[in-house]
N, C-alpha and C. Protein backbone atom coordinates (compact mmCIF):
# COMPACT_ATOMS: atom_id res chain seq x y z
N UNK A 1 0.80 -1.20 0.00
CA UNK A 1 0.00 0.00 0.00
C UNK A 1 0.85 1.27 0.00
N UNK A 2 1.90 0.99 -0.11
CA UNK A 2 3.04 2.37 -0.09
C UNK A 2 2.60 3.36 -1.41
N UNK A 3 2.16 2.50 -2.25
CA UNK A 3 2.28 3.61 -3.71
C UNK A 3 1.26 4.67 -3.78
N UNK A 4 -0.23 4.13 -2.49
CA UNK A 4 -1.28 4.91 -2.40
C UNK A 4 -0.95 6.19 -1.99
N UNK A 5 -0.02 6.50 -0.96
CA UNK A 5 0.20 7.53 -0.55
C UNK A 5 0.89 8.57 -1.85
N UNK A 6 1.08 7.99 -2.87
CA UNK A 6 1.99 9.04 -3.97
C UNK A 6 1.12 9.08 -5.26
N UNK A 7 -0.15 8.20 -5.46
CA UNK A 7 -1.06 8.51 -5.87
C UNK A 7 -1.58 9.84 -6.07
N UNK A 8 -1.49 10.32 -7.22
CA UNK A 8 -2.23 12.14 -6.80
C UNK A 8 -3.55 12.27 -7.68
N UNK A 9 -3.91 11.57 -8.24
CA UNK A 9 -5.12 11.31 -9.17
C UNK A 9 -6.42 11.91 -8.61
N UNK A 10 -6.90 12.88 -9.59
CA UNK A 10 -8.09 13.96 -9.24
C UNK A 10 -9.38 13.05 -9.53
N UNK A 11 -9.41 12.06 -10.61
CA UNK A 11 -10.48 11.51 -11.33
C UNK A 11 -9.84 10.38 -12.39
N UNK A 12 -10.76 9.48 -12.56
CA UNK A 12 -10.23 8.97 -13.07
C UNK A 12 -11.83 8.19 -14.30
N UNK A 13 -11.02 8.26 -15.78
CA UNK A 13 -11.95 7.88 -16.62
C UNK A 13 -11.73 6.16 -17.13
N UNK A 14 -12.69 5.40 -17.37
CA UNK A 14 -12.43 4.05 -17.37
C UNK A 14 -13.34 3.76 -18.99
N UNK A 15 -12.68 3.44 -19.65
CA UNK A 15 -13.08 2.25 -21.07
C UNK A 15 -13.52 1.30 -21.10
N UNK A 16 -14.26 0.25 -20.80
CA UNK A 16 -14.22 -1.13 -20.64
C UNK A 16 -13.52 -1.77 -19.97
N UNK A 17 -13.37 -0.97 -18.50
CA UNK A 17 -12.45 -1.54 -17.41
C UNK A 17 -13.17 -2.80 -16.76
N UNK A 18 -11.53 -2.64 -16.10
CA UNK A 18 -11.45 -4.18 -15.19
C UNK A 18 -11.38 -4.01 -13.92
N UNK A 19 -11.68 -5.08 -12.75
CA UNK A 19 -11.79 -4.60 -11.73
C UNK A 19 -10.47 -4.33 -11.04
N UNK A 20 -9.92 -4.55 -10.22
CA UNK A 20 -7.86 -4.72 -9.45
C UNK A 20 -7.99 -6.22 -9.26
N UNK A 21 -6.61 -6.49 -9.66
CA UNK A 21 -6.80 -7.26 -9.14
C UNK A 21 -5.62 -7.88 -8.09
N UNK A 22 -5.52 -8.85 -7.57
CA UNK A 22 -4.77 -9.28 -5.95
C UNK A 22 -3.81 -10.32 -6.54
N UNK A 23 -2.50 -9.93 -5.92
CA UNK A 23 -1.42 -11.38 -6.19
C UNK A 23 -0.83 -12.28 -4.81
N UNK A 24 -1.92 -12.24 -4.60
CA UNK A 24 -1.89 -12.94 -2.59
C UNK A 24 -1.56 -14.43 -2.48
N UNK A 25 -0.28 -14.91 -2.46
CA UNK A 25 -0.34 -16.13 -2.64
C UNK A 25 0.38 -16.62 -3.72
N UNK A 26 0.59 -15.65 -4.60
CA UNK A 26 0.85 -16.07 -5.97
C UNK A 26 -0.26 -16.64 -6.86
N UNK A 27 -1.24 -16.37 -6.69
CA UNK A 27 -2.37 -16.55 -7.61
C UNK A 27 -3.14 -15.22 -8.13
N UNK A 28 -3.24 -14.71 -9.03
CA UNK A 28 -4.05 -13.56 -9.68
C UNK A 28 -5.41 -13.59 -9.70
N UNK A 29 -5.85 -13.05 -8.72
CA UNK A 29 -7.71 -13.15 -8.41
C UNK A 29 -8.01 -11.58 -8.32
N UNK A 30 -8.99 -11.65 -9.02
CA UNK A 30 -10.18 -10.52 -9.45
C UNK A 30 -10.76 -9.85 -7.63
N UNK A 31 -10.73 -8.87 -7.29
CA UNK A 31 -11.36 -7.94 -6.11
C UNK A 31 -12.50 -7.87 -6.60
N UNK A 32 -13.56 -8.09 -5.42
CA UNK A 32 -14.38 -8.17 -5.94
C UNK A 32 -15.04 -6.90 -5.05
N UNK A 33 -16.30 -5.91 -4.65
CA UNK A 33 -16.71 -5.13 -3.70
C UNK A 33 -17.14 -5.71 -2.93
N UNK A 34 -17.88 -6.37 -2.70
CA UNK A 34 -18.04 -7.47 -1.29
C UNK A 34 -17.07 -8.09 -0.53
N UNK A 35 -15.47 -8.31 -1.29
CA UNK A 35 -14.85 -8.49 -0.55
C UNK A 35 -13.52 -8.03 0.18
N UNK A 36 -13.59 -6.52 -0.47
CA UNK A 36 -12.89 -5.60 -0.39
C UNK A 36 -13.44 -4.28 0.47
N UNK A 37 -12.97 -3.89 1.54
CA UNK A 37 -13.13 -2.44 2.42
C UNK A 37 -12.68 -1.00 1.25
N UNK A 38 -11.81 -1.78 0.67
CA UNK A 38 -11.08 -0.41 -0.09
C UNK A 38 -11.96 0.18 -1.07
N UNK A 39 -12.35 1.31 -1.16
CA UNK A 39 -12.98 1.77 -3.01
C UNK A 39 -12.16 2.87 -3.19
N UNK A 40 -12.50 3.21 -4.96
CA UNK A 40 -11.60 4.11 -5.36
C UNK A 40 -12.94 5.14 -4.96
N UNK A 41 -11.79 6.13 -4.11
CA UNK A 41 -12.64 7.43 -3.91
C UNK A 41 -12.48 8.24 -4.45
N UNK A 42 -12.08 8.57 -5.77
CA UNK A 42 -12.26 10.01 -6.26
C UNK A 42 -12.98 9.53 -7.10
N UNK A 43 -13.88 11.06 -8.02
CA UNK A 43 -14.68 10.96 -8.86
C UNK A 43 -14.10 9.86 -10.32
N UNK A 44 -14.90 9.21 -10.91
CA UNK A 44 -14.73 8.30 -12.26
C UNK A 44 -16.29 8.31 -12.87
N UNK A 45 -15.71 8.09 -14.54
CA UNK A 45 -16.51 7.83 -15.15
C UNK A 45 -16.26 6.13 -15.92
N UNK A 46 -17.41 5.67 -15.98
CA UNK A 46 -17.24 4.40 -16.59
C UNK A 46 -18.12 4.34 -18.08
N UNK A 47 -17.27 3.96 -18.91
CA UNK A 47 -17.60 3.62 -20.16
C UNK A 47 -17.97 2.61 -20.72
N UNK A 48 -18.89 2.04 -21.21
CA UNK A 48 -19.28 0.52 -21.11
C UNK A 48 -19.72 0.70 -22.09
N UNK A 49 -20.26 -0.57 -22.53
CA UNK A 49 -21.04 -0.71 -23.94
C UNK A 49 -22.12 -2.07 -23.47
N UNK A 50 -23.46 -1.90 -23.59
CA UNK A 50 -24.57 -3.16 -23.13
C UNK A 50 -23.91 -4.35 -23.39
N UNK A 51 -23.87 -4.58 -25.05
CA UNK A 51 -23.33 -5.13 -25.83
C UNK A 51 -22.00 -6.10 -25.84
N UNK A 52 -20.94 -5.50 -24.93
CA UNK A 52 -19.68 -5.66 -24.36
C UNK A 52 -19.39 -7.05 -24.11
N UNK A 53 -19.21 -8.23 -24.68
CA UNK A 53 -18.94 -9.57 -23.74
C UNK A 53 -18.42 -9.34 -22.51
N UNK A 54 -17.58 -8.06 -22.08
CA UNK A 54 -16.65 -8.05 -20.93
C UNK A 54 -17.44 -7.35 -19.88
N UNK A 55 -18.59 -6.66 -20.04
CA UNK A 55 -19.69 -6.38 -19.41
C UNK A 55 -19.97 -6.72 -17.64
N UNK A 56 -19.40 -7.52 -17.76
CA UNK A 56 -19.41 -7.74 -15.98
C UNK A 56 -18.15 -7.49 -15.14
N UNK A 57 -16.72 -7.83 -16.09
CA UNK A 57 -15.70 -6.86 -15.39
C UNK A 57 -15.85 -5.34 -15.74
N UNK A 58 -16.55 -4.91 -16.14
CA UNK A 58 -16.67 -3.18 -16.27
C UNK A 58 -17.66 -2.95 -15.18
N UNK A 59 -18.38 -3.72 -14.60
CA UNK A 59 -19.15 -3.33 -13.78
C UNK A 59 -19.13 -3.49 -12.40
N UNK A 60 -17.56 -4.39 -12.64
CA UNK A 60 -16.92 -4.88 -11.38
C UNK A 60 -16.61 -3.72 -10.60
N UNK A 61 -15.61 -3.00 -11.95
CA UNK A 61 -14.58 -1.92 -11.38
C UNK A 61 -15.75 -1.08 -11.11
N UNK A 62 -16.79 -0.79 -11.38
CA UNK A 62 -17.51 0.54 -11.33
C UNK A 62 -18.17 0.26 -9.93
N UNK A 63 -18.20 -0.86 -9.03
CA UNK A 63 -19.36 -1.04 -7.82
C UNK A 63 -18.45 -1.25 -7.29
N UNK A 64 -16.85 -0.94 -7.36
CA UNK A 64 -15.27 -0.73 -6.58
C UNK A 64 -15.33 0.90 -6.25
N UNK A 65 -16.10 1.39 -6.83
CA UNK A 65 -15.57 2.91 -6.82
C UNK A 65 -16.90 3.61 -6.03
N UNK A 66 -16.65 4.80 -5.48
CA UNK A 66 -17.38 5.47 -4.38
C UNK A 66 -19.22 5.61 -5.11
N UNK A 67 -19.75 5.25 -5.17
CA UNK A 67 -20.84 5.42 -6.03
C UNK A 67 -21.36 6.77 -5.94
N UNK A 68 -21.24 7.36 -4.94
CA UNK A 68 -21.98 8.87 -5.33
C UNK A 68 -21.36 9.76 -6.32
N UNK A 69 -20.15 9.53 -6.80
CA UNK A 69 -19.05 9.85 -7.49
C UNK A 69 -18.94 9.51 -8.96
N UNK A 70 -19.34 7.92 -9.07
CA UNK A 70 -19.07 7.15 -10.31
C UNK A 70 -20.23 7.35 -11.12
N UNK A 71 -19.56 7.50 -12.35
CA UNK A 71 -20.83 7.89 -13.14
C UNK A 71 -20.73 6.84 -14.23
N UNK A 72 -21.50 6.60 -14.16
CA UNK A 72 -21.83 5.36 -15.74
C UNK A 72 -22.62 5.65 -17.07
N UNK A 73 -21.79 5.39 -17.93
CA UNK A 73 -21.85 5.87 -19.30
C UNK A 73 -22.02 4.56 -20.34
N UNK A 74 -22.93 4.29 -20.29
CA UNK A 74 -23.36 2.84 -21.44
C UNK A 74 -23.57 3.24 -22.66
N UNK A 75 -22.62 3.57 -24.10
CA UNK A 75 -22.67 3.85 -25.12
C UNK A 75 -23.99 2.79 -26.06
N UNK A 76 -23.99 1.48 -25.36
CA UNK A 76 -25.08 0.56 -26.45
C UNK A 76 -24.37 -0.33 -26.84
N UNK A 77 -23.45 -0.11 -27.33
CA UNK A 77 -22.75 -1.19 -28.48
C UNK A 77 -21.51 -1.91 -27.67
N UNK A 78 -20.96 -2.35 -28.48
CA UNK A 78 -19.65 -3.37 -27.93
C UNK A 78 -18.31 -3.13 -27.48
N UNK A 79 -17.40 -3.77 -27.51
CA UNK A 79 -15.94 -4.09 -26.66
C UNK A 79 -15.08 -3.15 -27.12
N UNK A 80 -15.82 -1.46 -27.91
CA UNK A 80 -15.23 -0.49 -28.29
C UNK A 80 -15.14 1.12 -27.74
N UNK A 81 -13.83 1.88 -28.72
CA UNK A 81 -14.47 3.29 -27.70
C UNK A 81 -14.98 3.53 -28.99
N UNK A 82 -16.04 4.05 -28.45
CA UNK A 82 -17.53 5.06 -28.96
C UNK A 82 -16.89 5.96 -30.32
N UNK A 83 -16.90 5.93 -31.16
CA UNK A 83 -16.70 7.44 -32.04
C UNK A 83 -17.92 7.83 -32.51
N UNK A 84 -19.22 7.58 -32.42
CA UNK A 84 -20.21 8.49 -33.51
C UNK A 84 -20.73 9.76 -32.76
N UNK A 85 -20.24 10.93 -33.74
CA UNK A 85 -20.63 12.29 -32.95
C UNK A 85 -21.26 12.43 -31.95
N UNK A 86 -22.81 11.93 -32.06
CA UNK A 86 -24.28 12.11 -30.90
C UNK A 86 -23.20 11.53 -29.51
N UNK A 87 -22.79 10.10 -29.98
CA UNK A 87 -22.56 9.73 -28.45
C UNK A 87 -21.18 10.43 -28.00
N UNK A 88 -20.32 11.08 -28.62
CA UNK A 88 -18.91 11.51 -27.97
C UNK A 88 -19.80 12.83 -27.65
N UNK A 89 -20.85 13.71 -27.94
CA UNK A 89 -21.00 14.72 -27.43
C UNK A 89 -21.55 14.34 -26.11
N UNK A 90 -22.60 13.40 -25.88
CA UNK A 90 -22.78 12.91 -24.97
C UNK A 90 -21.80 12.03 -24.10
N UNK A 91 -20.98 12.23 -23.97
CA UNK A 91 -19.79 11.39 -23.34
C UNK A 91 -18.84 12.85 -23.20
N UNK A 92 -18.75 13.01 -23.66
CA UNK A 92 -18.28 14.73 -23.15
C UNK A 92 -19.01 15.36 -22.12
N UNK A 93 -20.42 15.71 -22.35
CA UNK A 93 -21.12 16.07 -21.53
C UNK A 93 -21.20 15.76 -20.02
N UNK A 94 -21.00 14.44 -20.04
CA UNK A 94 -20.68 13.20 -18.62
C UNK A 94 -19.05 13.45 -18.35
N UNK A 95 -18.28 13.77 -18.68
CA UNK A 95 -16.95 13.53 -18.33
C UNK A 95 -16.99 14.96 -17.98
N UNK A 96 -17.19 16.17 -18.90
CA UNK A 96 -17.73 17.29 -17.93
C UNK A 96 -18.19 17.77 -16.51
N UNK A 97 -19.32 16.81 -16.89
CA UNK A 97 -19.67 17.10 -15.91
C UNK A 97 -18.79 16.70 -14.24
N UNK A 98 -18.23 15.59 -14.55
CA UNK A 98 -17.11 14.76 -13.59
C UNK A 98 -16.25 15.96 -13.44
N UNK A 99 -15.87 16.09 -14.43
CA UNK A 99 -14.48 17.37 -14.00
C UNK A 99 -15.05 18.63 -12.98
N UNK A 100 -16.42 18.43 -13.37
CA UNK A 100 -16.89 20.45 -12.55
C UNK A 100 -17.03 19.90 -11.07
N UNK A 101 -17.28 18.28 -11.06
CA UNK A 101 -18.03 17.75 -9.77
C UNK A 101 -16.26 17.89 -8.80
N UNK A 102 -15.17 17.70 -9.50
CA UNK A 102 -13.86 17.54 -9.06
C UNK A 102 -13.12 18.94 -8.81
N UNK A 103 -13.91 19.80 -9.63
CA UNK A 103 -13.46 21.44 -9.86
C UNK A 103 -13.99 22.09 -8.33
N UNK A 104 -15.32 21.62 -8.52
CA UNK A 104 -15.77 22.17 -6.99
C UNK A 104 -15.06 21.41 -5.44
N UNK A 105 -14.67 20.55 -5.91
CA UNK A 105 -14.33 20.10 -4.32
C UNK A 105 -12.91 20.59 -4.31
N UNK A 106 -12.26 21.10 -4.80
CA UNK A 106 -10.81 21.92 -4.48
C UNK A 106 -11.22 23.21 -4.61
N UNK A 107 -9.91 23.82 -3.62
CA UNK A 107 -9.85 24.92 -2.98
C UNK A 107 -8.74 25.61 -3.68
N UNK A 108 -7.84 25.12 -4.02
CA UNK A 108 -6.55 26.06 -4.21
C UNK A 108 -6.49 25.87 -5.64
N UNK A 109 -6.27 27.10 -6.05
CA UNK A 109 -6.12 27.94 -7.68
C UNK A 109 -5.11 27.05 -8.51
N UNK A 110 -3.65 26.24 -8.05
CA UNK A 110 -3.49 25.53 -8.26
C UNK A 110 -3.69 23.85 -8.88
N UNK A 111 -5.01 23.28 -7.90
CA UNK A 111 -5.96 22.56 -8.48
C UNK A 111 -6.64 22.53 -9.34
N UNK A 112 -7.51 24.01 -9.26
CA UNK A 112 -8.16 24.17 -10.58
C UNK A 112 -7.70 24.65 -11.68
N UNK A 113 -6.41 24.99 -11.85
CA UNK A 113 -6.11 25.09 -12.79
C UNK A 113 -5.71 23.58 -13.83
N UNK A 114 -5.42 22.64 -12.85
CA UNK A 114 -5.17 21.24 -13.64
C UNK A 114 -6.22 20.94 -13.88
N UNK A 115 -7.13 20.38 -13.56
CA UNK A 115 -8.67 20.68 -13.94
C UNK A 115 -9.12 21.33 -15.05
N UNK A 116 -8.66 22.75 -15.30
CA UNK A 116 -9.13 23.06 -16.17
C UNK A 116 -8.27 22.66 -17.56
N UNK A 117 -7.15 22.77 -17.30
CA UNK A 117 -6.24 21.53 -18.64
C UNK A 117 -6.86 20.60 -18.78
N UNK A 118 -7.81 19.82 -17.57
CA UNK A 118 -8.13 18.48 -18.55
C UNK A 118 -9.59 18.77 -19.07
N UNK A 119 -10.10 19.81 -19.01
CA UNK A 119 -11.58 19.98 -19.44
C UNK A 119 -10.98 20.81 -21.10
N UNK A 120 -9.81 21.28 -21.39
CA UNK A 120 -9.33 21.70 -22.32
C UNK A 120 -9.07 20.72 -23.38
N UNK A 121 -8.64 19.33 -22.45
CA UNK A 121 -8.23 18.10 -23.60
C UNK A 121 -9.69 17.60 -23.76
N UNK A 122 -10.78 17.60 -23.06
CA UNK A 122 -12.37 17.19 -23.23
C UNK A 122 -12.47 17.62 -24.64
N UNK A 123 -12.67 19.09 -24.49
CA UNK A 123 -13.01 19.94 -25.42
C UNK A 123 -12.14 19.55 -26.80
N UNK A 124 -10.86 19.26 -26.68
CA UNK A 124 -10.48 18.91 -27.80
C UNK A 124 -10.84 17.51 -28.37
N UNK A 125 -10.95 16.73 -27.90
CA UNK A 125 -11.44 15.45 -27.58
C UNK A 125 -13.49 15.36 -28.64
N UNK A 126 -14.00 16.74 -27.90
CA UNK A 126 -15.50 16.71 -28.31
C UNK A 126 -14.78 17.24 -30.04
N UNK A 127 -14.35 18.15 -30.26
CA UNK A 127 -13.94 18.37 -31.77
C UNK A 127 -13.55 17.30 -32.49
N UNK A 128 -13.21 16.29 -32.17
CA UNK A 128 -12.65 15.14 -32.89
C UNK A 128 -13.77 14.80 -33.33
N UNK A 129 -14.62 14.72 -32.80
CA UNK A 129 -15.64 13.90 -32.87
C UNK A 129 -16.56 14.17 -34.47
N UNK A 130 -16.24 15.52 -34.53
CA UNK A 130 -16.80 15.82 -36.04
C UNK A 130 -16.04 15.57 -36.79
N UNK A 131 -14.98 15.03 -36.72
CA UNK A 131 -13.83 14.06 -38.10
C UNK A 131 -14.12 12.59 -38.25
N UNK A 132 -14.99 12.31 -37.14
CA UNK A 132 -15.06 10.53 -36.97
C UNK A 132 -16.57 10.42 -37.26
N UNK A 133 -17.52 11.34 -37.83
CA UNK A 133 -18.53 10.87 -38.04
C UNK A 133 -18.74 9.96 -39.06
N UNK A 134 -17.75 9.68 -39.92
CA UNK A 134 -18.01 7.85 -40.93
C UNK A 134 -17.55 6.30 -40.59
N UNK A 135 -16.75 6.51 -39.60
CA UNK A 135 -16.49 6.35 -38.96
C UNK A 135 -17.23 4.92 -38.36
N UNK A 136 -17.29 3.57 -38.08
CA UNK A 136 -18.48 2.57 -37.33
C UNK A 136 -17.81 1.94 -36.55
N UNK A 137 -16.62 1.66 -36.36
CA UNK A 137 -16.29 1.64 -34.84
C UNK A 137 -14.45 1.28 -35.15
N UNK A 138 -14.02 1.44 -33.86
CA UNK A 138 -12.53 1.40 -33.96
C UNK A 138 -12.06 0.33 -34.60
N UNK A 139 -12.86 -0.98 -34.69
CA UNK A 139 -12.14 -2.12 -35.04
C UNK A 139 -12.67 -2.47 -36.40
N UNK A 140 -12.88 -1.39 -37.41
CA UNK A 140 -13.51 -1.64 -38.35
C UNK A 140 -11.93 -2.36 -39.16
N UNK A 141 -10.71 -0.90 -38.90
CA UNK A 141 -9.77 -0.76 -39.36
C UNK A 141 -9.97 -0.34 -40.90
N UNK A 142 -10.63 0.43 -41.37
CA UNK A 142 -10.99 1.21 -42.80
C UNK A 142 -11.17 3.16 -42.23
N UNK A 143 -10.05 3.19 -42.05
CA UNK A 143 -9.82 4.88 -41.59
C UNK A 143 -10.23 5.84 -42.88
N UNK A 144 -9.61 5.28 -43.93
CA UNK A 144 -9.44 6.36 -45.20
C UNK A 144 -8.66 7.70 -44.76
N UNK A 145 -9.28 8.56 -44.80
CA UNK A 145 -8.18 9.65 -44.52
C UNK A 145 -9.08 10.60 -43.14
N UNK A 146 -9.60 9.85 -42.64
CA UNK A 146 -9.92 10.32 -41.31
C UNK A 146 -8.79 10.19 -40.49
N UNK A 147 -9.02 10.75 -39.51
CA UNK A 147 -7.58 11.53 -38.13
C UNK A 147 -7.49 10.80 -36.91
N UNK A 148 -8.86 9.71 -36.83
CA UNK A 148 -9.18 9.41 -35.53
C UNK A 148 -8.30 8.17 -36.08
């Protein structure tokens, strides 16, 4: 537990995450929230897809994390990140909103100023999104001369 203390992480955004997992013994086992005291307490967003075969470790990590905090973001579709405009504006909107929920709980001008760098990479992030509208999902692998 030494590394927690040097941890400085304001928020944290998750893709089709996984839950932690434990090397107790020498065996690699999945944490589960029932059997763990620990959660991640700062604000997160979780990104999922219904669709997802991996669907239950994304939901692992997300009922690991402080729930008044964690916000869940179910794009619909599968084991990908999201590119079609509607949903990255909406996925902006949610990760936004995470950052203002993280903006308000610090005090020093310092803080919010990192904060506001990462609501700057959002914003650049939501512009992409109008280059990837042909775009049908990352693993199509048919880019053409799109950027994403």
């Amino acid at each position: 537990n030494r590394w927690i203390d040097k941890v400085s992480s304001q928020c944290g955004i998750f893709f089709a995450g996984w839950p932690p997992l434990s090397l107790k013994g020498g065996q690699c086992n999945v944490i589960l929230a029932d059997e763990s005291e620990d959660a991640i307490d700062i604000p997160t967003c979780h990104v999922v897809g219904s669709d997802d075969p991996y669907i239950d470790g994304a939901m692992s990590l997300h009922s690991m994390c402080d729930q008044d905090s964690a916000v869940l973001f179910d794009h619909g579709s599968g084991h990908f990140i999201p590119r079609e405009p509607q949903t990255l504006s909406e996925l902006t909107e949610a990760i936004t909103a995470m950052t203002e929920q993280v903006e308000a709980s610090f005090s020093s001008q310092s803080d919010t100023e990192s904060i506001s760098e990462i609501r700057k990479s959002i914003d650049g992030f939501s512009m992409l999104s109008d280059d990837c509208s042909s775009a049908s999902s990352v693993d199509s692998g048919d880019y053409g001369d799109e950027k994403c």
